[in-house]
C-alpha atoms as a PDB file:
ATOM      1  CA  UNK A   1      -9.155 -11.754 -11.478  1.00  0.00           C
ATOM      2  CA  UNK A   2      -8.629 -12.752  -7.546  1.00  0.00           C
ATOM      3  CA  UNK A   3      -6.260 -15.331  -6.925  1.00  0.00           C
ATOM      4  CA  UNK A   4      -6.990 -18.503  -5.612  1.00  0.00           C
ATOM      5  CA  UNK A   5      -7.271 -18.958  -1.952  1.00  0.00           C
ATOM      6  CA  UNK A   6      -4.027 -21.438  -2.274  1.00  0.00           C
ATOM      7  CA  UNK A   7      -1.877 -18.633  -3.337  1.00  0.00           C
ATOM      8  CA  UNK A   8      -2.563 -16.940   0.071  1.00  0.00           C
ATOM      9  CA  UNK A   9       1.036 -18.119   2.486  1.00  0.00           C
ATOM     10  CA  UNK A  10      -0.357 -16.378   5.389  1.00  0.00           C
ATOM     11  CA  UNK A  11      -3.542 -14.915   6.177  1.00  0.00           C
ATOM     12  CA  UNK A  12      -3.821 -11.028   6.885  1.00  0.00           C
ATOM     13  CA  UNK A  13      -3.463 -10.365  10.613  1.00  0.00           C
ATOM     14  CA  UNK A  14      -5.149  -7.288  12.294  1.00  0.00           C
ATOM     15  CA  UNK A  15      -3.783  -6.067  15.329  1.00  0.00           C
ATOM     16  CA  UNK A  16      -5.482  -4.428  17.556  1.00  0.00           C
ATOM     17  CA  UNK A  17      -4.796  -1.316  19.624  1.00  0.00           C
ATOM     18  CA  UNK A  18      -6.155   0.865  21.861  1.00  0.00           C
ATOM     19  CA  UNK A  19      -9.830   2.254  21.239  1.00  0.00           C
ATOM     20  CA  UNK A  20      -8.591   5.391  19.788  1.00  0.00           C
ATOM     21  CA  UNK A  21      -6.337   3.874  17.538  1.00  0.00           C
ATOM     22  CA  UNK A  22      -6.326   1.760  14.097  1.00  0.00           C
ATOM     23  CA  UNK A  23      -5.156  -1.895  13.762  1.00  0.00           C
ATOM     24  CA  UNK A  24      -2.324  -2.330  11.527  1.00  0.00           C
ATOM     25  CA  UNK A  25      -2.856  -4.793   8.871  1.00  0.00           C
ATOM     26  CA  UNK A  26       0.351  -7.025   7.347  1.00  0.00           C
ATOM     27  CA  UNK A  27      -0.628  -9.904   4.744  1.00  0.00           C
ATOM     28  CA  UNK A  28       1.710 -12.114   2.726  1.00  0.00           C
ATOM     29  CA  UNK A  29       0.206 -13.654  -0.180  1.00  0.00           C
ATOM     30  CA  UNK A  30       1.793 -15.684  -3.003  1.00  0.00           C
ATOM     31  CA  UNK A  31       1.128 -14.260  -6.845  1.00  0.00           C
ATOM     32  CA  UNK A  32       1.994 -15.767 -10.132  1.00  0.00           C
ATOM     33  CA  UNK A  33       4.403 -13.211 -11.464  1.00  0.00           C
ATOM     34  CA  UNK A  34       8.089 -11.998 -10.837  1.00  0.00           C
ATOM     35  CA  UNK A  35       9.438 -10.107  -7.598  1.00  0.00           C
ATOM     36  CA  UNK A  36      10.342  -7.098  -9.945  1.00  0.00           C
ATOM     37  CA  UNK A  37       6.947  -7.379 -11.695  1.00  0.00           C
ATOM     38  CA  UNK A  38       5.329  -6.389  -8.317  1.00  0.00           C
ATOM     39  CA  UNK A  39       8.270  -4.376  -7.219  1.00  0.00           C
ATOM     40  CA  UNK A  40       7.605  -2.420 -10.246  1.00  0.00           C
ATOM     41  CA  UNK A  41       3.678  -1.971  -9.984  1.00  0.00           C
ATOM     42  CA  UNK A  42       4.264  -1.138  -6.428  1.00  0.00           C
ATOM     43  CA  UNK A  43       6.505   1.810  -6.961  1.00  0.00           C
ATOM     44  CA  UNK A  44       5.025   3.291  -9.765  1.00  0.00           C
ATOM     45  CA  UNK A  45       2.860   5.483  -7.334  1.00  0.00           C
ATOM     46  CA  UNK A  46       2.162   8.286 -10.301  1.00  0.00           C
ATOM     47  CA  UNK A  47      -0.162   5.501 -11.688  1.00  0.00           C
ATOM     48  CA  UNK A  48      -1.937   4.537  -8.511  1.00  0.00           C
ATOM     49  CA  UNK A  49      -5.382   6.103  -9.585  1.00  0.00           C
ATOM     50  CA  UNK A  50      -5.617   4.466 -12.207  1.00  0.00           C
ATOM     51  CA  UNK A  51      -6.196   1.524  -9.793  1.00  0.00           C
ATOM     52  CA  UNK A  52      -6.477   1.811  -6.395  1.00  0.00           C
ATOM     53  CA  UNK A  53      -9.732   2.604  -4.797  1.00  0.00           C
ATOM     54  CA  UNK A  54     -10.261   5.841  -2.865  1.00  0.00           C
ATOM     55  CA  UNK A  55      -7.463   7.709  -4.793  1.00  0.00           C
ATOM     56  CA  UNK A  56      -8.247  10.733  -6.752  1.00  0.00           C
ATOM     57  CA  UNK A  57      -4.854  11.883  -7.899  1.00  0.00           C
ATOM     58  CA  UNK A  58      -1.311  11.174  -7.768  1.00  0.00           C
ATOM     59  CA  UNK A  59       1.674  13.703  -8.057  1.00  0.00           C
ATOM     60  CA  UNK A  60       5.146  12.919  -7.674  1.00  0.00           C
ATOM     61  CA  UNK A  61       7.266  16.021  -6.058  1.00  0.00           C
ATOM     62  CA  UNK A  62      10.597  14.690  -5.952  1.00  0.00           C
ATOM     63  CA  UNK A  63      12.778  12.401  -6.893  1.00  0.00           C
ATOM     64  CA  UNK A  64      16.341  11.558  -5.344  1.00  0.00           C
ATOM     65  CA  UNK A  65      18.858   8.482  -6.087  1.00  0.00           C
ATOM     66  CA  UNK A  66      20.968   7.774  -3.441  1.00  0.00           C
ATOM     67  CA  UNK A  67      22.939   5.092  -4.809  1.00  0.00           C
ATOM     68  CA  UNK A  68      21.417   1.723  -3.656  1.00  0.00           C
ATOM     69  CA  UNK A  69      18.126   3.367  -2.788  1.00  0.00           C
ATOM     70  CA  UNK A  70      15.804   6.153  -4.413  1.00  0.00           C
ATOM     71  CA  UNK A  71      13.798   9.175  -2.394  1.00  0.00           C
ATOM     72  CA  UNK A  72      10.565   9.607  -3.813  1.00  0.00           C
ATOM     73  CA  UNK A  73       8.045  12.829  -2.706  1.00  0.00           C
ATOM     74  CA  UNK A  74       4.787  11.980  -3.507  1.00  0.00           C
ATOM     75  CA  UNK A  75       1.251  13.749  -3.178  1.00  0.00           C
ATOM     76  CA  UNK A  76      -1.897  11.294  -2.898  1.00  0.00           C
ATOM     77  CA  UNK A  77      -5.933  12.849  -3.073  1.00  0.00           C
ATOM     78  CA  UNK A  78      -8.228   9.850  -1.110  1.00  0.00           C
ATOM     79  CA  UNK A  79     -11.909  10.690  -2.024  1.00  0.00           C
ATOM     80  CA  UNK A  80     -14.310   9.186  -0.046  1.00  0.00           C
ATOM     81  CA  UNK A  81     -17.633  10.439  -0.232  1.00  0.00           C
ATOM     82  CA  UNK A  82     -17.984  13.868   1.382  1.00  0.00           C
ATOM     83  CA  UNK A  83     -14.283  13.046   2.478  1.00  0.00           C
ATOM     84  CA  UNK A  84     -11.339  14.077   0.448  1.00  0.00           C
ATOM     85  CA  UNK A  85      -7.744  15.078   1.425  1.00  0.00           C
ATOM     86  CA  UNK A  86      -3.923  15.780   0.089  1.00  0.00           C
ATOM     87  CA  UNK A  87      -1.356  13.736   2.276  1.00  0.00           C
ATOM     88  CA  UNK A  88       2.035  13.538   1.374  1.00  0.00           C
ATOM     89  CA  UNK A  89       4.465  11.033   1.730  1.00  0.00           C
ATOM     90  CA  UNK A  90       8.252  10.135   1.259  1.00  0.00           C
ATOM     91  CA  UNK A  91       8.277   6.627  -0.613  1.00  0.00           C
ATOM     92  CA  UNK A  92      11.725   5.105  -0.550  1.00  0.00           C
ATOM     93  CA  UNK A  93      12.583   2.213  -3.165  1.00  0.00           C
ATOM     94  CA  UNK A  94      15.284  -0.173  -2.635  1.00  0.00           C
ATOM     95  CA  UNK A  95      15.170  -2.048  -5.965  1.00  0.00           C
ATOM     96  CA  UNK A  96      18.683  -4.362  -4.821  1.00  0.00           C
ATOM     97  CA  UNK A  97      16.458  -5.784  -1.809  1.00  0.00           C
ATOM     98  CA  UNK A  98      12.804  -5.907  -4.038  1.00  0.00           C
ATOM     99  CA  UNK A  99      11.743  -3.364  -0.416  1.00  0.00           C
ATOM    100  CA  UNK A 100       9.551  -0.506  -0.473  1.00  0.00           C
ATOM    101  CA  UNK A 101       9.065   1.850   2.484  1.00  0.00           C
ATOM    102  CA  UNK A 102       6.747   5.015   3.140  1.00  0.00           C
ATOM    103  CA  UNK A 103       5.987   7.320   5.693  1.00  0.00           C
ATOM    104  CA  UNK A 104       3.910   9.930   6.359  1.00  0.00           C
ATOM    105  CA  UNK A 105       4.838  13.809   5.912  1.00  0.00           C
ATOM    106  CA  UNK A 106       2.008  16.087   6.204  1.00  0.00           C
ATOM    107  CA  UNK A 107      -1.803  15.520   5.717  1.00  0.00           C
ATOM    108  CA  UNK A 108      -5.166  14.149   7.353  1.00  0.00           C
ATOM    109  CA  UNK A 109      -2.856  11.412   9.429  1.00  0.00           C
ATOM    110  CA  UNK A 110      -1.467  10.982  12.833  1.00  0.00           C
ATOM    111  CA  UNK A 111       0.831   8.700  11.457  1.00  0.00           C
ATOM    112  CA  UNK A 112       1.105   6.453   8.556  1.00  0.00           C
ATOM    113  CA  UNK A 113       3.979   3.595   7.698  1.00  0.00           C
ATOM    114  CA  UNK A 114       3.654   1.402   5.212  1.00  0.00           C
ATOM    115  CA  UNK A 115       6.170  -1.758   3.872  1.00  0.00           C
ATOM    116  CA  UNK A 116       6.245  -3.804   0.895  1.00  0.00           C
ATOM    117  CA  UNK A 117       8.837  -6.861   0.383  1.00  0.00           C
ATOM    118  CA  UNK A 118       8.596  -9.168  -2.949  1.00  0.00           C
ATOM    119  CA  UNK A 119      10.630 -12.362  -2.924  1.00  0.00           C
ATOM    120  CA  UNK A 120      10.487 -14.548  -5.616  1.00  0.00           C
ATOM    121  CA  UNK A 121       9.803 -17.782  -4.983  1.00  0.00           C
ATOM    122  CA  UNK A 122       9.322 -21.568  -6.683  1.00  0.00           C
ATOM    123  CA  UNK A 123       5.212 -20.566  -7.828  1.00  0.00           C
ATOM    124  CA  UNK A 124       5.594 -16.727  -8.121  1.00  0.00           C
ATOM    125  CA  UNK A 125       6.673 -13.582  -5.963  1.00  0.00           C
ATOM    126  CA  UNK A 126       5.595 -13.717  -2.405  1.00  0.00           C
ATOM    127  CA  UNK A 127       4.318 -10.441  -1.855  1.00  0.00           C
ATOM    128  CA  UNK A 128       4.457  -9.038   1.988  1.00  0.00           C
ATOM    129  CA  UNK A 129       2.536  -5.866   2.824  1.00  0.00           C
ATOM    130  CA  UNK A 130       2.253  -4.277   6.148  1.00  0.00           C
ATOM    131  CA  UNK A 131       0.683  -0.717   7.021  1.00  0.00           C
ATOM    132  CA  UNK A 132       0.083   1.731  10.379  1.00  0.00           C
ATOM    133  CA  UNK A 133      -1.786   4.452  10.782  1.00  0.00           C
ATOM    134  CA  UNK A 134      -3.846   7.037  12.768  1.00  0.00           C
ATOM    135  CA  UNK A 135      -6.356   9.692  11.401  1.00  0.00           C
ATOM    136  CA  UNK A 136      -5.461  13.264  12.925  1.00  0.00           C
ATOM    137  CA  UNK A 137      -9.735  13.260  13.236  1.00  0.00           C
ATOM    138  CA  UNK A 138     -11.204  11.395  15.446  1.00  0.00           C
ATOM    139  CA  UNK A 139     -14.856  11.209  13.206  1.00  0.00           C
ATOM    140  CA  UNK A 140     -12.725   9.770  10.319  1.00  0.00           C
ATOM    141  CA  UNK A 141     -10.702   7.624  12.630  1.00  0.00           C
ATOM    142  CA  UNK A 142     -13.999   6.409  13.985  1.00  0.00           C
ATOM    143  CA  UNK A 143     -15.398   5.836  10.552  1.00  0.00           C
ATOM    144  CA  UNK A 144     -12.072   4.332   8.941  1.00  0.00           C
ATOM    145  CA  UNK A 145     -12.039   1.933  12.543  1.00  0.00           C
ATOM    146  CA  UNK A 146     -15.366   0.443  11.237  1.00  0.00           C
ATOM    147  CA  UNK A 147     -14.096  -0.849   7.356  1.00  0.00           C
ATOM    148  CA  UNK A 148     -10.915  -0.870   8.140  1.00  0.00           C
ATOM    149  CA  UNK A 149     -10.067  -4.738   7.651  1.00  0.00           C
ATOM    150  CA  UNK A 150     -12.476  -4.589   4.174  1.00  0.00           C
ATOM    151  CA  UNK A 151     -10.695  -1.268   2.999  1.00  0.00           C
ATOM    152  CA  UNK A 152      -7.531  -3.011   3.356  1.00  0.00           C
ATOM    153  CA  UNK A 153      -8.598  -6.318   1.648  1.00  0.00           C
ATOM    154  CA  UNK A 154     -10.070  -4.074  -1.318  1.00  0.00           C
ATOM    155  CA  UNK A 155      -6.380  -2.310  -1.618  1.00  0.00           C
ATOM    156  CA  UNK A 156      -4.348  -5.553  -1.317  1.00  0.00           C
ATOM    157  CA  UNK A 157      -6.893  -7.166  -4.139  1.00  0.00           C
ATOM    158  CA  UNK A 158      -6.232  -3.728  -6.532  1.00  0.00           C
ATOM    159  CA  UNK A 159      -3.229  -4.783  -6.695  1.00  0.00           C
ATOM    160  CA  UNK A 160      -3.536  -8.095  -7.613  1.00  0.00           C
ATOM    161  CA  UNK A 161      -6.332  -6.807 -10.098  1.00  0.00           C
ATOM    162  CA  UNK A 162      -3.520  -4.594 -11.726  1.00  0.00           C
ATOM    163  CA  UNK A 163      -1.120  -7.386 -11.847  1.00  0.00           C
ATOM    164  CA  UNK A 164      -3.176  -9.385 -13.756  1.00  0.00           C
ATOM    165  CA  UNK A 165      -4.249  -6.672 -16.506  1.00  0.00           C
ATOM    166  CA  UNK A 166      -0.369  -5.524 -16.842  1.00  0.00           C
ATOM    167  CA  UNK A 167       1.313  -9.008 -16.932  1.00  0.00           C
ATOM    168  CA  UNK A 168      -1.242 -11.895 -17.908  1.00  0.00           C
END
């Protein structure tokens, strides 16, 4: 199921850059379920292909609590056609502030940041997502340039998709 157009608070902004370099995306949207619903769906990376389009594997490395936040190693596979690489990435959960940050650590990327916030609010969880990054090659940062704004709309709407078969 897609939500409603109404639940969207904001509508995803794409920023540009310079030629050689990707737009970020950030969208806020408003969901019908709880901040630690989507907290929860969020961090369970191990699960993401089961869901999310483009990824082939999951593997979690590591895991660390430090107290008010948790370290998280993870190992993703995106398949895309003829494309497919291993990037790695530290995910750190902060389940006290309903916040989850990652960055890049070694892989096909430049760069890569990523941010979730969940926020419960009077009709559901509003849900903010933001994410930067750079292919280290510049035919796949060509090609990614070109779908990048649908590639990101198909990622936010996964997990909405897996929202609703978990919790409705």
């Amino acid at each position: 199921m897609i939500f409603p157009a109404q639940n969207t608070t904001s509508p995803a902004t794409v920023t540009s850059k310079t030629k050689e370099q990707m737009p970020t995306h950030s969208e806020t949207r408003t969901l019908p379920y709880s901040a630690q619903q989507m907290y929860d769906l969020v961090a369970d990376v191990g699960n993401y292909p089961e869901f999310l389009p483009w990824t082939a594997a999951a593997r979690i490395r590591s895991r660390e609590d430090c107290g008010d936040h948790e370290v998280m190693l993870a190992d993703l596979v995106i398949s895309f056609k003829v494309f497919r690489e291993r990037f790695g990435s530290r995910v750190v959960l902060w389940p006290q502030d309903m916040k989850i940050d990652t960055e890049y650590l070694d892989g096909p990327f430049r760069y890569m940041q990523s941010n979730w916030a969940f926020r419960d609010v009077e009709d559901g969880v509003e849900v903010t997502f933001f994410v930067d990054f750079e292919f280290k090659n510049r035919i796949l940062q060509g090609a990614a340039g070109m779908f990048f704004y649908e590639a990101m709309q198909r990622i936010v709407r996964a997990f909405e998709r897996r929202a609703d078969a978990l919790y409705t």
